[in-house]
N, C-alpha and C. Protein backbone atom coordinates (compact mmCIF):
# COMPACT_ATOMS: atom_id res chain seq x y z
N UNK A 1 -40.76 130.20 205.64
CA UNK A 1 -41.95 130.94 206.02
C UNK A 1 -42.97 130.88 204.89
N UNK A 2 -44.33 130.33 205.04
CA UNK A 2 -45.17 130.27 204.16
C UNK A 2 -46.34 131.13 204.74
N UNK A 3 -46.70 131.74 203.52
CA UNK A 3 -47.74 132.73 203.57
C UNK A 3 -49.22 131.95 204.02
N UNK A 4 -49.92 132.51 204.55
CA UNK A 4 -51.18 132.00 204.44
C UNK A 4 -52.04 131.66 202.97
N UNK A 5 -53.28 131.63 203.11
CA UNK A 5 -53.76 131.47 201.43
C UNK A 5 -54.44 132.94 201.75
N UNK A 6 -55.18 133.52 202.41
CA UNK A 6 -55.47 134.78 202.76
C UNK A 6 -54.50 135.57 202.30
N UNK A 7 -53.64 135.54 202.49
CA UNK A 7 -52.00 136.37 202.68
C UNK A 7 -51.99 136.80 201.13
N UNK A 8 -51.94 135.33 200.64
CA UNK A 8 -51.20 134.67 198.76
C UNK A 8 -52.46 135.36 198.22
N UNK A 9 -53.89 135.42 198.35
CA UNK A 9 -54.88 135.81 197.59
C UNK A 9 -54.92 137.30 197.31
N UNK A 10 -54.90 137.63 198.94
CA UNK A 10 -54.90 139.27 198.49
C UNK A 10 -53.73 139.80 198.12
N UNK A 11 -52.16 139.47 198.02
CA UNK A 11 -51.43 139.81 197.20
C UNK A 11 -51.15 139.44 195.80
N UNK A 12 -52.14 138.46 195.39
CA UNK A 12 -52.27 138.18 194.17
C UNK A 12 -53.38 138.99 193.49
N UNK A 13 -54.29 139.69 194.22
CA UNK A 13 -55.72 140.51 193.85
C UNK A 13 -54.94 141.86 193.78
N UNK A 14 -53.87 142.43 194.92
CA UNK A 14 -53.29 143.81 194.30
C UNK A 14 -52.49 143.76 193.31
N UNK A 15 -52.06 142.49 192.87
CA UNK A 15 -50.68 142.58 192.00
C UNK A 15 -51.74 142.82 190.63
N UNK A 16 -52.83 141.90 190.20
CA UNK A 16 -53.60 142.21 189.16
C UNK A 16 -54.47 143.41 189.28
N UNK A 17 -55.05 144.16 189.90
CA UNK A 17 -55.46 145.26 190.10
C UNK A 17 -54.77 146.52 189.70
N UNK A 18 -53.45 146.27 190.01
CA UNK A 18 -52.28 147.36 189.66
C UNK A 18 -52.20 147.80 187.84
N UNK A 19 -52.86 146.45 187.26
CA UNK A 19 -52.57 147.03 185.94
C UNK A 19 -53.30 148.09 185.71
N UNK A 20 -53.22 149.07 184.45
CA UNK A 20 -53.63 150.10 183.56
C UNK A 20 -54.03 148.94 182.79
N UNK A 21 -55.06 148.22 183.00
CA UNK A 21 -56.21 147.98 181.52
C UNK A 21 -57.68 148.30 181.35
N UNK A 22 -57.48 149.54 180.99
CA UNK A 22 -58.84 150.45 180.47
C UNK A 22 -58.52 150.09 179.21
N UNK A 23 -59.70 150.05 178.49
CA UNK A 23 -60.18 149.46 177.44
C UNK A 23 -59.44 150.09 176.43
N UNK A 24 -58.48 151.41 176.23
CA UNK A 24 -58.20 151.72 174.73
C UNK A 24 -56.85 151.46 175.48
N UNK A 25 -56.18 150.94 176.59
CA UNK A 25 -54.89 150.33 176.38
C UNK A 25 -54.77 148.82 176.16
N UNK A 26 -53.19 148.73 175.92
CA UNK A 26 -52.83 147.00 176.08
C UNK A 26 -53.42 146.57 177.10
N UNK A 27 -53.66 145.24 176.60
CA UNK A 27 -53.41 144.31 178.03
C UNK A 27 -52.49 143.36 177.96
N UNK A 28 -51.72 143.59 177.26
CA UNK A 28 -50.59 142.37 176.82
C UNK A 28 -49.72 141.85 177.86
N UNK A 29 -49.38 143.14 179.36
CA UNK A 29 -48.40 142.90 180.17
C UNK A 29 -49.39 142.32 181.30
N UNK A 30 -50.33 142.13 181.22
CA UNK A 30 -51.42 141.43 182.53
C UNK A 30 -51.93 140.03 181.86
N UNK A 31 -52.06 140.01 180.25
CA UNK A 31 -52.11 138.84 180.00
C UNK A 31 -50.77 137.61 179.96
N UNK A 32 -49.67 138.48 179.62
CA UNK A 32 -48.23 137.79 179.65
C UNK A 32 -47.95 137.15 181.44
N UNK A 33 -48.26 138.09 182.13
CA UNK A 33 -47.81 137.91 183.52
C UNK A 33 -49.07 136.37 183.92
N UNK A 34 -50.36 136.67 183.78
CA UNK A 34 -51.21 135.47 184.11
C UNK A 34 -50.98 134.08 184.14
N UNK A 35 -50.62 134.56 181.96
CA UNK A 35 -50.11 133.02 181.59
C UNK A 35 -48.90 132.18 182.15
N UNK A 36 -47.60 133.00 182.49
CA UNK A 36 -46.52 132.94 183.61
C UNK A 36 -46.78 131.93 184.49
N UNK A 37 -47.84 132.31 185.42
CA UNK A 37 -47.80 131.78 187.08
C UNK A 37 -49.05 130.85 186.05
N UNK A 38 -49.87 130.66 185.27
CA UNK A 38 -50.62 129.33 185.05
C UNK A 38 -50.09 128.73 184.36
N UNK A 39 -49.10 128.70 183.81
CA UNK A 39 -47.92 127.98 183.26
C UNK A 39 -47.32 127.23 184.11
N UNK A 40 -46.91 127.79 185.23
CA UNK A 40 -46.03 127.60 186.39
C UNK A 40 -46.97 126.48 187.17
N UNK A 41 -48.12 126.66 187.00
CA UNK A 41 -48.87 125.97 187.74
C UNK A 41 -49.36 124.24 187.03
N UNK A 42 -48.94 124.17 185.95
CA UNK A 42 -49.35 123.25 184.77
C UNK A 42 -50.61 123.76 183.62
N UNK A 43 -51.05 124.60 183.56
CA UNK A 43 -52.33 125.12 182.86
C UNK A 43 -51.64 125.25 181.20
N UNK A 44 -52.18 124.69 180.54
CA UNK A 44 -51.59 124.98 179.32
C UNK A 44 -52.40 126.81 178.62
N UNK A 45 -52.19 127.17 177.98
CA UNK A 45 -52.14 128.92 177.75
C UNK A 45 -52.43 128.94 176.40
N UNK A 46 -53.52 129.71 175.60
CA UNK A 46 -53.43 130.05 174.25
C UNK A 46 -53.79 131.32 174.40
N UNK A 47 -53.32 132.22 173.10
CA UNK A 47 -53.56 133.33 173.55
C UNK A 47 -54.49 133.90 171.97
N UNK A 48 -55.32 134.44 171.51
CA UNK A 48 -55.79 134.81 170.63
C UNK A 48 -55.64 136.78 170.88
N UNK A 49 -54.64 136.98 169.53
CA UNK A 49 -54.95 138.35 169.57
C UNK A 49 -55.48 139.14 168.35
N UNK A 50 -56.25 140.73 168.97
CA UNK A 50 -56.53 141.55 168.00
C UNK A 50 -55.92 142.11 166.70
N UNK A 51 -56.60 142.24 166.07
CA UNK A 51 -55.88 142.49 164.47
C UNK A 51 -54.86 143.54 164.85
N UNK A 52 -54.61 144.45 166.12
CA UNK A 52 -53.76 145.41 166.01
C UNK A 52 -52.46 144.60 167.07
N UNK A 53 -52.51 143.26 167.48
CA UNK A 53 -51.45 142.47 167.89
C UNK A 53 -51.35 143.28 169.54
N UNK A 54 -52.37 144.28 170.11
CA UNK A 54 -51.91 145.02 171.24
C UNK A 54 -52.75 144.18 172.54
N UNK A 55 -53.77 143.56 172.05
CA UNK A 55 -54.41 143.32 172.83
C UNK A 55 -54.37 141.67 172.68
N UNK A 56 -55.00 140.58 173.51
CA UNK A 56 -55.01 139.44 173.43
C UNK A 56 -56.21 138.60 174.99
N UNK A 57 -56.44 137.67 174.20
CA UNK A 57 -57.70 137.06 175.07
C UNK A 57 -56.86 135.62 175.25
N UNK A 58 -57.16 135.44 176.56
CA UNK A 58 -56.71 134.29 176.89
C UNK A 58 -57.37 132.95 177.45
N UNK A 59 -57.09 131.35 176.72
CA UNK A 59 -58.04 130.13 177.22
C UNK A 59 -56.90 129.75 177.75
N UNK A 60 -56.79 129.14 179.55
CA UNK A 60 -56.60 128.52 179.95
C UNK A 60 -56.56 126.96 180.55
N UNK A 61 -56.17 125.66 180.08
CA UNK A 61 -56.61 124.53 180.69
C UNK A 61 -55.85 123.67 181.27
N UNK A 62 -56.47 122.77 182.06
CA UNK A 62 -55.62 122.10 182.82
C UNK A 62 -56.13 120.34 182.75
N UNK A 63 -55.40 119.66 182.66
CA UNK A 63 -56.10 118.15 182.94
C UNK A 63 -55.60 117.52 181.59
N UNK A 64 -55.95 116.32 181.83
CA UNK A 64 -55.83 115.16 180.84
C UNK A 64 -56.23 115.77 179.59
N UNK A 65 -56.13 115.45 178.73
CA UNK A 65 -56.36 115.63 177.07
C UNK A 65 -57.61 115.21 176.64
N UNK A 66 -57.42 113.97 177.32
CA UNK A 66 -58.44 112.90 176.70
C UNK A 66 -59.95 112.51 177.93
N UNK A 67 -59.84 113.43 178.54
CA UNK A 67 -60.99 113.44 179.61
C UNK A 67 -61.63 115.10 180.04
N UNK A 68 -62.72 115.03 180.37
CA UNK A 68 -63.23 116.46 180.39
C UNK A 68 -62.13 117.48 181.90
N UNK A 69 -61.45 118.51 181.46
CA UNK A 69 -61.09 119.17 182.24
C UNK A 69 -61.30 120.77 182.89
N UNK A 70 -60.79 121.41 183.27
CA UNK A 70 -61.10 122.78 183.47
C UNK A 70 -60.33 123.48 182.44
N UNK A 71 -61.66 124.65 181.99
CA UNK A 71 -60.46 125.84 181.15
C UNK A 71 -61.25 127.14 182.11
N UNK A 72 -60.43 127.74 181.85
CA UNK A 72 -60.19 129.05 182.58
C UNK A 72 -60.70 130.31 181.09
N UNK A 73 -61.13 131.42 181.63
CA UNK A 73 -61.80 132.22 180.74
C UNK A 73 -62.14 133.33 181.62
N UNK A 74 -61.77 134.92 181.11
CA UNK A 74 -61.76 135.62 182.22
C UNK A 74 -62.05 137.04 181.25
N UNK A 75 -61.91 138.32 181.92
CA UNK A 75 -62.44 139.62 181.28
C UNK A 75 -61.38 140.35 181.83
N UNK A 76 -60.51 141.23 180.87
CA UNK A 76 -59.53 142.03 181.42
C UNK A 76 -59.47 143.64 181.38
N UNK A 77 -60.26 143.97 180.49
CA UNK A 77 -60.56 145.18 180.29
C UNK A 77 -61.44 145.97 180.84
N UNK A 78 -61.10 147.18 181.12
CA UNK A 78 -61.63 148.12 182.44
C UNK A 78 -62.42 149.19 181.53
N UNK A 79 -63.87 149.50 181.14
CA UNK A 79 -64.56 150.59 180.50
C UNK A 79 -64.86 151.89 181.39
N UNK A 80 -64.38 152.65 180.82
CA UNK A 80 -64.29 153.68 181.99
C UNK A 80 -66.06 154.20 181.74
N UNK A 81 -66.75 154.58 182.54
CA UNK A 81 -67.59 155.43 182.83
C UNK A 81 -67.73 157.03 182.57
N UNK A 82 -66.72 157.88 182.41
CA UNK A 82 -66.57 159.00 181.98
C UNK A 82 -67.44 159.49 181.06
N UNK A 83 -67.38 158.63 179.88
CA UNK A 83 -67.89 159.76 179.11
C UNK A 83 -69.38 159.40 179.08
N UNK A 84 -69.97 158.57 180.17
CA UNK A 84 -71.08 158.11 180.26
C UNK A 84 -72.10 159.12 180.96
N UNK A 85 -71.12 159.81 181.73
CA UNK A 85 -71.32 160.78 182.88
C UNK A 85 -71.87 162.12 182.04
């Protein structure tokens, strides 16, 4: 039984949604899980982290070495509005 891509998208949009990453937590367990399934997928993964080792930014790429390919580059952190209010 194969899912639709409809199906695969929006259970891939709640599974990342589910994290707690507001800006004064980790994001280490939403960046670990990403690199996972783009790993899985062939994407090679680097991860650059903050001087306090809690947080980490991630370049994704895929393709030949030696020819122009895709990298991946994304925003994980959630700023809450609160104290804006």
């Amino acid at each position: 039984f194969f899912m639709s891509a409809d199906l695969r998208s929006l259970s891939w949009l709640k599974r990342l949604v589910a994290y707690n990453t507001v800006s004064c937590f980790s994001n280490l367990e939403l960046i670990e899980d990403c690199k996972e399934v783009l790993e899985g997928l062939g994407f090679e993964c680097k991860l650059f982290y903050d001087e306090s080792k809690s947080k980490a930014n991630m370049l994704a790429t895929v393709g030949p070495k030696d020819v122009p390919g895709v990298v991946l580059s994304g925003h994980t952190d959630v700023v809450p509005v609160s104290a804006q209010l």
